[in-house]
N, C-alpha and C. Protein backbone atom coordinates (compact mmCIF):
# COMPACT_ATOMS: atom_id res chain seq x y z
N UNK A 1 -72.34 44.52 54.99
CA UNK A 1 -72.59 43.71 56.16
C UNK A 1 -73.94 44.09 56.74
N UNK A 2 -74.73 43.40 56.85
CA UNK A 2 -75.67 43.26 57.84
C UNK A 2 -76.02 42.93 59.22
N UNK A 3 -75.92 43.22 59.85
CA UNK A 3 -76.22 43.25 61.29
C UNK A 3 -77.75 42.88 62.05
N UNK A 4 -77.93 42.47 63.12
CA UNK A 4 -79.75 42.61 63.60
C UNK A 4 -79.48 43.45 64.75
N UNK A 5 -80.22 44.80 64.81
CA UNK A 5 -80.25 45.70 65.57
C UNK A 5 -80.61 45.09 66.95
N UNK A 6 -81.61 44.31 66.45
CA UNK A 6 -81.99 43.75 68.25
C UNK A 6 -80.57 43.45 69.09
N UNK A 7 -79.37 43.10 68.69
CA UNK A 7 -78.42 42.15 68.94
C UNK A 7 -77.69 43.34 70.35
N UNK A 8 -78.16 44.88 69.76
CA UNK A 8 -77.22 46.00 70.28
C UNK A 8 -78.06 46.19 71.28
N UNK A 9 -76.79 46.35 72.78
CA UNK A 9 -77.57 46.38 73.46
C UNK A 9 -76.81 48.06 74.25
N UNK A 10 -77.59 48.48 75.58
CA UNK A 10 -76.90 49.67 75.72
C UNK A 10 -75.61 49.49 76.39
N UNK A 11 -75.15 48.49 76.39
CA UNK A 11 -73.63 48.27 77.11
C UNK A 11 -73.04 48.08 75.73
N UNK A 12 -73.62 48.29 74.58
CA UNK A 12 -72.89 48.31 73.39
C UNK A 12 -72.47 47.38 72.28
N UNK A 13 -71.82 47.27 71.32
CA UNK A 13 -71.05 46.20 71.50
C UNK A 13 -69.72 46.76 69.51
N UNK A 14 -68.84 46.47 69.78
CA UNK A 14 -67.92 46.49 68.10
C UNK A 14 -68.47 45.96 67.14
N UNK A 15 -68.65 46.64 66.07
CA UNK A 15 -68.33 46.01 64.98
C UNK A 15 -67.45 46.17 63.70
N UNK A 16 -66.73 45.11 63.42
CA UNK A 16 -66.00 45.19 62.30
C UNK A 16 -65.88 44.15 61.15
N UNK A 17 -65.93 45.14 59.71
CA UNK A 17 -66.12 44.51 58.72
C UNK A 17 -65.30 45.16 57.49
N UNK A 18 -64.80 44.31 56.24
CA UNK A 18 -64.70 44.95 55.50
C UNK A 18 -65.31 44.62 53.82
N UNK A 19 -65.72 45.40 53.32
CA UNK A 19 -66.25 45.00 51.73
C UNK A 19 -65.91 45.83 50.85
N UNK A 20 -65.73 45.27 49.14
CA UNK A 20 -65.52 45.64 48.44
C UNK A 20 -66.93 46.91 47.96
N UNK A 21 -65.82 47.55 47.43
CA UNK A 21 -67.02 49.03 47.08
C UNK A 21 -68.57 48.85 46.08
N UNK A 22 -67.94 47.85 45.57
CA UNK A 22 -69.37 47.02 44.70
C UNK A 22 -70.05 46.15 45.12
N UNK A 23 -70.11 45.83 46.41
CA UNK A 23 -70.46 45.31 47.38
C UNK A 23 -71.84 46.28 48.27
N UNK A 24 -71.27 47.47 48.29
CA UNK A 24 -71.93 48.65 48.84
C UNK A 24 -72.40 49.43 47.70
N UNK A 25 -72.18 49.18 46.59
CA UNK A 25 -73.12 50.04 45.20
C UNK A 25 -72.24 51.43 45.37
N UNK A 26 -70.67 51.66 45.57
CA UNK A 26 -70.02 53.00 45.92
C UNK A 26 -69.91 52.96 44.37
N UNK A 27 -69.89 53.85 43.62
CA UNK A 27 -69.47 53.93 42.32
C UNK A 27 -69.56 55.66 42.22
N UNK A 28 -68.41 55.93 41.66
CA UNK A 28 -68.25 57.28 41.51
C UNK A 28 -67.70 57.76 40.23
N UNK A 29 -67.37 58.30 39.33
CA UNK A 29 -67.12 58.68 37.60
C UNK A 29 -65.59 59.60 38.18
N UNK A 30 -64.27 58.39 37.76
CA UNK A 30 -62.78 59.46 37.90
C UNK A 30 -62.70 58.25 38.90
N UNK A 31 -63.20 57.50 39.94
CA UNK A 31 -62.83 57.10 41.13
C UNK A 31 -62.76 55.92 41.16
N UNK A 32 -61.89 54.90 41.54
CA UNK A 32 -61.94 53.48 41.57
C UNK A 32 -61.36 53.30 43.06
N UNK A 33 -61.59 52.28 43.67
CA UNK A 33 -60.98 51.63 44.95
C UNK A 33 -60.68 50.20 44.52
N UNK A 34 -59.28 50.63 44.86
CA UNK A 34 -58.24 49.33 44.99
C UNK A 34 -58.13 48.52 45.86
N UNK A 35 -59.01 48.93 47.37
CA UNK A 35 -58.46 48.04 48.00
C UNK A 35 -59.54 48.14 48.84
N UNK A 36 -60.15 46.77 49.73
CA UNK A 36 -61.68 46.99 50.42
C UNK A 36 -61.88 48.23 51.41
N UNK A 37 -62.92 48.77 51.73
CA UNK A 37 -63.65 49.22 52.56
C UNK A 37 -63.69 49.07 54.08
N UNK A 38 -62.79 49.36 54.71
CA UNK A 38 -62.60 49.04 56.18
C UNK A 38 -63.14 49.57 57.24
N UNK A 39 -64.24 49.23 57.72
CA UNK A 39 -65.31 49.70 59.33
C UNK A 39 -65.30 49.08 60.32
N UNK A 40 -64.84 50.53 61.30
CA UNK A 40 -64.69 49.65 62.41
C UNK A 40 -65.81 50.72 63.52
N UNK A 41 -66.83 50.12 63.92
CA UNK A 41 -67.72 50.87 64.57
C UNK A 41 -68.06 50.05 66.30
N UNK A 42 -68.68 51.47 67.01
CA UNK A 42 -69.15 50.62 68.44
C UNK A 42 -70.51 51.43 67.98
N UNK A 43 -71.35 50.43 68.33
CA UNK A 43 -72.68 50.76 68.42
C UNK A 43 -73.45 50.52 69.74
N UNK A 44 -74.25 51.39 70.65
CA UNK A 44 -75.11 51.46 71.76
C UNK A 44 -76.22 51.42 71.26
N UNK A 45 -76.94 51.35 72.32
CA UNK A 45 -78.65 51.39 72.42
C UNK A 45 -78.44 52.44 73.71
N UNK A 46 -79.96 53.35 72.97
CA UNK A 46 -80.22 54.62 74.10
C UNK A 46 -81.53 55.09 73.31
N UNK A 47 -82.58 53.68 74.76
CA UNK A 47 -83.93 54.16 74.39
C UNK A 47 -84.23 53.35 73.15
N UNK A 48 -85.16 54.20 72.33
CA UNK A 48 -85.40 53.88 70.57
C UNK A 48 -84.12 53.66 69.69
N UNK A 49 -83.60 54.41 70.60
CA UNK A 49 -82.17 54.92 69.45
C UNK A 49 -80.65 53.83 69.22
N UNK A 50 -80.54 53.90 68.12
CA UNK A 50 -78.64 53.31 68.14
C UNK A 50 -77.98 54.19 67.80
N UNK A 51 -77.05 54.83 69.04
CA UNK A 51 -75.76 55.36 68.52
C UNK A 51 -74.50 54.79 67.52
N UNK A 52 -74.22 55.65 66.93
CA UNK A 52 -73.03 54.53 66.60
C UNK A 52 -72.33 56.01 66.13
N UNK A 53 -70.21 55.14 66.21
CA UNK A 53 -69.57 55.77 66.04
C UNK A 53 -68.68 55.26 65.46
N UNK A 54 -67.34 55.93 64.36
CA UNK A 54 -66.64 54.46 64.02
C UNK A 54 -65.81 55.22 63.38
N UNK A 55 -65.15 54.71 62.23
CA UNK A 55 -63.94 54.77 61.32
C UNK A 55 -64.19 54.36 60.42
N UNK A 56 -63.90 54.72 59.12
CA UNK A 56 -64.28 54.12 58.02
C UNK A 56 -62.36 54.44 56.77
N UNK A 57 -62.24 54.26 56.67
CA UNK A 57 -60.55 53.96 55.69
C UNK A 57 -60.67 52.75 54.59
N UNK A 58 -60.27 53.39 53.51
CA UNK A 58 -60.13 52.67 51.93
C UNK A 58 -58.71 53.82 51.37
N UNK A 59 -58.90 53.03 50.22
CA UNK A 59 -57.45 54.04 49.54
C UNK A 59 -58.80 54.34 48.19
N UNK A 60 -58.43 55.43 47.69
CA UNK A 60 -59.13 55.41 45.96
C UNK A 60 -57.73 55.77 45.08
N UNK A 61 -58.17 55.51 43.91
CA UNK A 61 -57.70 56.05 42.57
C UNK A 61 -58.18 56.32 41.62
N UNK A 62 -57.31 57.40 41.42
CA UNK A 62 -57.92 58.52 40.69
C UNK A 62 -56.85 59.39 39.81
N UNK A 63 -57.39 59.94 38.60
CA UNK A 63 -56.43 60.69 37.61
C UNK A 63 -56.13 62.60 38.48
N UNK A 64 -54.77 62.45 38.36
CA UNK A 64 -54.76 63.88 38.45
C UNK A 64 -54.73 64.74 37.17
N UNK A 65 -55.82 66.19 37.81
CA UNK A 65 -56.00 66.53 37.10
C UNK A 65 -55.05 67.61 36.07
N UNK A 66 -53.55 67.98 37.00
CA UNK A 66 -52.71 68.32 36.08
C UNK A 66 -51.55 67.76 35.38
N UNK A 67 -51.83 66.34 35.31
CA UNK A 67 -50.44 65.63 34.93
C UNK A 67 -51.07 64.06 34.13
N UNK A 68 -52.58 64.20 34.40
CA UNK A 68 -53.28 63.10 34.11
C UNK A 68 -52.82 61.82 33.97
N UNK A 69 -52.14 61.65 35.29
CA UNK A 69 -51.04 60.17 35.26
C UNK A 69 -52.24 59.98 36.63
N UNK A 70 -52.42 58.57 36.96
CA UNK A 70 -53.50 57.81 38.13
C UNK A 70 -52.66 57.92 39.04
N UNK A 71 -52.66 58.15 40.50
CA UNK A 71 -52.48 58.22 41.73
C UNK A 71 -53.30 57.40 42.33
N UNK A 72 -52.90 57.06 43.70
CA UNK A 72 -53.59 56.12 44.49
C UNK A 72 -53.24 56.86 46.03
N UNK A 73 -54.46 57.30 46.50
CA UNK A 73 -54.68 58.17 47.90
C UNK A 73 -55.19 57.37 48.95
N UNK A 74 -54.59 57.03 50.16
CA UNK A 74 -55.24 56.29 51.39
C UNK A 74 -56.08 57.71 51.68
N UNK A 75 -57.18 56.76 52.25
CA UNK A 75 -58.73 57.81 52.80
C UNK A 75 -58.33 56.77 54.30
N UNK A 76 -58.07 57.69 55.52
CA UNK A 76 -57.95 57.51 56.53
C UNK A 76 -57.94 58.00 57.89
N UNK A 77 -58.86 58.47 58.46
CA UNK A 77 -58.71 59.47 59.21
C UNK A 77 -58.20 59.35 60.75
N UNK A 78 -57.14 58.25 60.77
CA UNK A 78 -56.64 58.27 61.96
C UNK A 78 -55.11 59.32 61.70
């Protein structure tokens, strides 16, 4: 997702989006994502600057390495 920075102002404002990992060039060797890319961010203006803060949650899959059967792990940090 693309955004125009001008848009942020210092009262802030959400954004949320989600995309597939090949979408974002994520590619990793062992790692696949099954399921999109979920961001949810608030972004300010302060000065020059954009703060931003957010959440980011996907699931991957991946082989374990002592049973070498594929698992599927939510990445979520709430």
């Amino acid at each position: 997702m693309k955004t125009d920075l001008r848009n942020i102002t210092p009262d802030g404002c959400e954004l949320r989006f989600s995309e597939i990992a090949e979408d974002l060039e994520l590619t990793a060797d062992g790692f696949d994502f099954p399921q999109p890319i979920e961001v949810e961010l608030s972004a300010a203006k302060s000065g020059d600057e954009i703060l931003m803060q957010g959440v980011v949650s996907t699931a991957v899959e991946m082989e374990c390495a002592r049973c070498l059967e594929i698992f599927e792990m939510d990445i979520n940090p709430r």
